[in-house]
N, C-alpha and C. Protein backbone atom coordinates (compact mmCIF):
# COMPACT_ATOMS: atom_id res chain seq x y z
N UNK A 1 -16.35 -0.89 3.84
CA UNK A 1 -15.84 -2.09 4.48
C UNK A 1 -15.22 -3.05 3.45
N UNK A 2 -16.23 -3.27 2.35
CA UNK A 2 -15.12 -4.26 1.24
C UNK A 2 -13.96 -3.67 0.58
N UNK A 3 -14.08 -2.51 0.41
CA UNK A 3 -12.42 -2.05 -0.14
C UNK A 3 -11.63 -1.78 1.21
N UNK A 4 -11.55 -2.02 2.67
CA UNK A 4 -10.87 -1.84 3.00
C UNK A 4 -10.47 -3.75 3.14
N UNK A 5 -11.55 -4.34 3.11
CA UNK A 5 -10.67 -6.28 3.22
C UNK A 5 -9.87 -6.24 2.17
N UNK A 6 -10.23 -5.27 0.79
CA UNK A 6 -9.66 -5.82 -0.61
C UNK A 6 -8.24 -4.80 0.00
N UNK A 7 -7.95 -3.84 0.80
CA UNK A 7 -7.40 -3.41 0.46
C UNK A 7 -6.05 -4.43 1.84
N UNK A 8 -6.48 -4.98 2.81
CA UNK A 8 -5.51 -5.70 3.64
C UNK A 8 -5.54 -6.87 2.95
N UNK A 9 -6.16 -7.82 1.77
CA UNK A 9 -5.32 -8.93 1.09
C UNK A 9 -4.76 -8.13 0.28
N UNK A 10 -4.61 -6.86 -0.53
CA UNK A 10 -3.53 -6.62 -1.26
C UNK A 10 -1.94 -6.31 -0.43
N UNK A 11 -2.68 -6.20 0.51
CA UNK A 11 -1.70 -5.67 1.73
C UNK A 11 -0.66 -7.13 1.66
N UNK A 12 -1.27 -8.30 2.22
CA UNK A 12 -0.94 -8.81 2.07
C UNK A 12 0.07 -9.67 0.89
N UNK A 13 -0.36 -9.66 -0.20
CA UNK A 13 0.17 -9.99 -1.16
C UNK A 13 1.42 -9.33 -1.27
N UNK A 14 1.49 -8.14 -1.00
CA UNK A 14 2.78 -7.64 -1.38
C UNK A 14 4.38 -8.25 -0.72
N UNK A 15 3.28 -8.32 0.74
CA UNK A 15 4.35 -8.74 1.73
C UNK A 15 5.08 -10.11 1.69
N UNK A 16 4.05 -10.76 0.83
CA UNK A 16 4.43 -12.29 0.23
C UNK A 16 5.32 -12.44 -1.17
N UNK A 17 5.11 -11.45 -1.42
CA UNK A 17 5.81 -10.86 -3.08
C UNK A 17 7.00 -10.85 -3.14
N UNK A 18 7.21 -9.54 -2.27
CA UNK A 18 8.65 -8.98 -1.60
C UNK A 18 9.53 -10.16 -0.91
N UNK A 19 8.84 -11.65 -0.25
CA UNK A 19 9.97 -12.07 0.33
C UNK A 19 10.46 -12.73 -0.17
N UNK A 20 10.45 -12.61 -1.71
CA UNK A 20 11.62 -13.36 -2.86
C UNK A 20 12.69 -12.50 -3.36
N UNK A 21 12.31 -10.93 -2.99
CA UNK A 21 13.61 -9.78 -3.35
C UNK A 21 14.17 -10.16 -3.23
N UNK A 22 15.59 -9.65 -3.60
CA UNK A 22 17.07 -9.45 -3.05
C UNK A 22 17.43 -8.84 -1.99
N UNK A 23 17.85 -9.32 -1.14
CA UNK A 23 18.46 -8.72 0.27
C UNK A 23 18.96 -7.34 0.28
N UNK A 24 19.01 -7.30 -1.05
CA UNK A 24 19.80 -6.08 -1.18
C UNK A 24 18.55 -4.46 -1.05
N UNK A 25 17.46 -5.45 -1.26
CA UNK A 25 15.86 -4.31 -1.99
C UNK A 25 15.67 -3.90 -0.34
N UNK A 26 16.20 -4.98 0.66
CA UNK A 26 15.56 -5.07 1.93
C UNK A 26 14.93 -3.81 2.21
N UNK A 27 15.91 -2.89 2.06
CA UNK A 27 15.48 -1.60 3.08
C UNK A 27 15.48 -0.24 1.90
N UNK A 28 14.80 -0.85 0.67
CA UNK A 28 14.76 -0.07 -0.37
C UNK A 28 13.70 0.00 -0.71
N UNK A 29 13.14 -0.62 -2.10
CA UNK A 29 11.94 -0.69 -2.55
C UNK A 29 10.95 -1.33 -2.06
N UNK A 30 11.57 -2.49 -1.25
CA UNK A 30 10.60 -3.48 -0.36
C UNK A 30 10.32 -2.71 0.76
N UNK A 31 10.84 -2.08 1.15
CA UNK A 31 10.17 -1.66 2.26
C UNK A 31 9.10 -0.47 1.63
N UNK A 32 9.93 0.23 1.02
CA UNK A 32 8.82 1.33 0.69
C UNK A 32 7.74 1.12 0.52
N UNK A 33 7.71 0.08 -0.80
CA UNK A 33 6.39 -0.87 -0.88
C UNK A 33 5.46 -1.36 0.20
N UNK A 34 5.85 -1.84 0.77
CA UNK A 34 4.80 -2.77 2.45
C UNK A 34 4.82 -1.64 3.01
N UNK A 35 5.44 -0.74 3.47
CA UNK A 35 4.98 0.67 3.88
C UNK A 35 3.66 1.47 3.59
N UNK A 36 3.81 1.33 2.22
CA UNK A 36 2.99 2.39 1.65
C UNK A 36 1.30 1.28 1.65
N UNK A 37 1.76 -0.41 1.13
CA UNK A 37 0.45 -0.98 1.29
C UNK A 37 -0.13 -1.12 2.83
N UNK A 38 0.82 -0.95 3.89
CA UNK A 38 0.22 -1.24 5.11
C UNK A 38 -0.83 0.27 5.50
N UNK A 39 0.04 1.29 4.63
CA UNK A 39 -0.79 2.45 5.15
C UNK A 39 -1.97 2.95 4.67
N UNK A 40 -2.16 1.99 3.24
CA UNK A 40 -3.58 1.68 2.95
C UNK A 40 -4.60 1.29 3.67
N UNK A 41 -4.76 0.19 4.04
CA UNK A 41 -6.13 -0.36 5.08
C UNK A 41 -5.89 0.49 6.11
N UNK A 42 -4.56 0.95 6.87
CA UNK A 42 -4.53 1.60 8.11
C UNK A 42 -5.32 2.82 8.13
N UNK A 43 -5.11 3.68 7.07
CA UNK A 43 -6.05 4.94 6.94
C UNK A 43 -7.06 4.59 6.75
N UNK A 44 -7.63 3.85 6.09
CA UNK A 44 -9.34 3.44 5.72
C UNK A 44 -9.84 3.69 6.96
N UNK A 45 -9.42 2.35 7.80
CA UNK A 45 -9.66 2.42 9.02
C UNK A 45 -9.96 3.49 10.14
N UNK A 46 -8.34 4.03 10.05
CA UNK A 46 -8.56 5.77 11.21
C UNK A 46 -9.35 6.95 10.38
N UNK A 47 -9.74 6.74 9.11
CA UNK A 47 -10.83 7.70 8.80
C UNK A 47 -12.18 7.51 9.07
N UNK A 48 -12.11 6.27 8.93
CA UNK A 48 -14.23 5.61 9.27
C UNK A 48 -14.07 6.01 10.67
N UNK A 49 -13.03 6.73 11.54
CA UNK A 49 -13.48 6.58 12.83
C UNK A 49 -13.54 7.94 12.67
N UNK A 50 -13.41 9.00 12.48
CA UNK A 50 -13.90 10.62 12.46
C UNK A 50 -14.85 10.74 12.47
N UNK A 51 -15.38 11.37 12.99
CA UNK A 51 -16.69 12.08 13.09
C UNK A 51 -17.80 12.53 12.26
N UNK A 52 -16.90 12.92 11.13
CA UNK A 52 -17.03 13.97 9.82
C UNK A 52 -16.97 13.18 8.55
N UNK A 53 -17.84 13.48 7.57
CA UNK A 53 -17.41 12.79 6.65
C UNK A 53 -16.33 13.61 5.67
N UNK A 54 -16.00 14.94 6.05
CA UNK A 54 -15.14 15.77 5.72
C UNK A 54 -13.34 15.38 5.95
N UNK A 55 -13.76 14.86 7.66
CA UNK A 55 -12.25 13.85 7.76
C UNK A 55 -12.12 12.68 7.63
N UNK A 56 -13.04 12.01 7.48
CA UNK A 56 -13.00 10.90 6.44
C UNK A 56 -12.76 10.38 5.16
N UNK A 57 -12.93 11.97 4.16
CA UNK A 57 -12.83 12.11 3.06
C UNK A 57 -11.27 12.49 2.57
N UNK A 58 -11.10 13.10 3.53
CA UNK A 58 -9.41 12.96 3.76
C UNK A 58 -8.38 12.44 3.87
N UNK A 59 -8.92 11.73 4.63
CA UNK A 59 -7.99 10.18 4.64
C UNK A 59 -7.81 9.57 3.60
N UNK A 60 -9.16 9.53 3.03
CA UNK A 60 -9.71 8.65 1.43
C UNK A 60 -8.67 9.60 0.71
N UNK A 61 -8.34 10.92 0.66
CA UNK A 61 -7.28 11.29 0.00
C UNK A 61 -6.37 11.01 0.09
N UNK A 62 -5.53 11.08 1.39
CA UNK A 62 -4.04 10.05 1.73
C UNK A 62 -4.13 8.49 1.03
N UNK A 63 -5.40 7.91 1.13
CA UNK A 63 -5.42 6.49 0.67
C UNK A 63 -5.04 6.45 -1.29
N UNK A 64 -5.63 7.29 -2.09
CA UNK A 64 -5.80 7.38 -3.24
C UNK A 64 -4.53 7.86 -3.42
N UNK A 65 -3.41 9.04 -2.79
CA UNK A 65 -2.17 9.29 -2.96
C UNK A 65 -0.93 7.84 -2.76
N UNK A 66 -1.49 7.14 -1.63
CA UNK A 66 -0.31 5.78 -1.16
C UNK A 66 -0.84 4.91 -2.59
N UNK A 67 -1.89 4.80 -3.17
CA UNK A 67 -2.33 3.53 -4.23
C UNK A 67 -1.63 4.07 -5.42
N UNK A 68 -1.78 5.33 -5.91
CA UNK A 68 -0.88 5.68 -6.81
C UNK A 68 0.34 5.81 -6.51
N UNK A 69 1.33 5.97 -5.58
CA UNK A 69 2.69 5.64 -4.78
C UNK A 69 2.84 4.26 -5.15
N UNK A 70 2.30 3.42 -4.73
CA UNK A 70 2.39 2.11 -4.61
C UNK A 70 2.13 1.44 -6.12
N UNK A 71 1.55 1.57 -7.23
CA UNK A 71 1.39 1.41 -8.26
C UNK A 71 2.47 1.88 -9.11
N UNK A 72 3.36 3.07 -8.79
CA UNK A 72 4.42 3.78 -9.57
C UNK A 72 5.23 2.51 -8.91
N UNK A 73 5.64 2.19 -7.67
CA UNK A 73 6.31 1.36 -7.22
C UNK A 73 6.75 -0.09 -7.83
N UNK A 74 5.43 -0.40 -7.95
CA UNK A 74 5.25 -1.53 -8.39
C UNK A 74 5.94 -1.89 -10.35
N UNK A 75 5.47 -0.81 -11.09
CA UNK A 75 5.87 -0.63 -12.22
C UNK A 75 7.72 -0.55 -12.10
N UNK A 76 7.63 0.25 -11.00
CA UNK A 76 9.69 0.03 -11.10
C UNK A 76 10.24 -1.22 -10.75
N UNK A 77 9.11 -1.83 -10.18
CA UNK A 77 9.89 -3.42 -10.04
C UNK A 77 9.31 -4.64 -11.08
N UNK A 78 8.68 -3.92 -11.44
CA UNK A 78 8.76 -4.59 -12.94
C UNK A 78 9.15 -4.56 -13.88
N UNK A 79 9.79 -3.19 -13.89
CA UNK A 79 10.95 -2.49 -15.01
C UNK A 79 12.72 -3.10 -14.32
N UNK A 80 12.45 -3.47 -13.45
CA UNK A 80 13.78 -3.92 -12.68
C UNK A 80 13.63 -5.60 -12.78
N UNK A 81 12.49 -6.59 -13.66
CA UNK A 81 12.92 -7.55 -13.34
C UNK A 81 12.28 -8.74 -12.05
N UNK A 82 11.98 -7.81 -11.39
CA UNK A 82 11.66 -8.37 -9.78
C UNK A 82 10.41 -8.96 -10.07
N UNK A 83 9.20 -8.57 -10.35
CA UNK A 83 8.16 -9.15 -10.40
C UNK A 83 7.99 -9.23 -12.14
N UNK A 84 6.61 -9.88 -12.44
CA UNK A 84 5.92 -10.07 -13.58
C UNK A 84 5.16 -9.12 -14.42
């Protein structure tokens, strides 16, 4: 339950981040980005509801694949300038 709150204020943050891009990122890196953080808490979520802790554990794999997605992400927009 606490890494999935930690994981909808990071959620958040991003989405607050991104709305200083360039218009131009709109439907580029910004999106990819809030994509990939929204589908963080979202899986947490639809895995605690399986049955199994086998498909639960799965999800937790999709989740650990979008955080490293989202971390490579993040580094290109810091190599671009955009963030800090």
């Amino acid at each position: 339950m606490e890494i999935w709150k930690k994981s909808r204020f990071f959620c958040s943050k991003i989405y607050k981040v991104t709305l200083s891009f360039p218009n131009e990122e709109k439907f580029g890196l910004t999106n990819q980005l809030r994509r990939a953080s929204v589908s963080i808490p979202s899986n947490i979520a639809e895995g605690s509801s399986r049955k199994s802790n086998k498909d639960f554990a799965r999800f937790l794999e999709i989740v650990i694949g979008l955080a490293y997605k989202t971390e490579k992400q993040i580094f290109i927009l810091s190599d671009l300038g955009f963030i800090n």
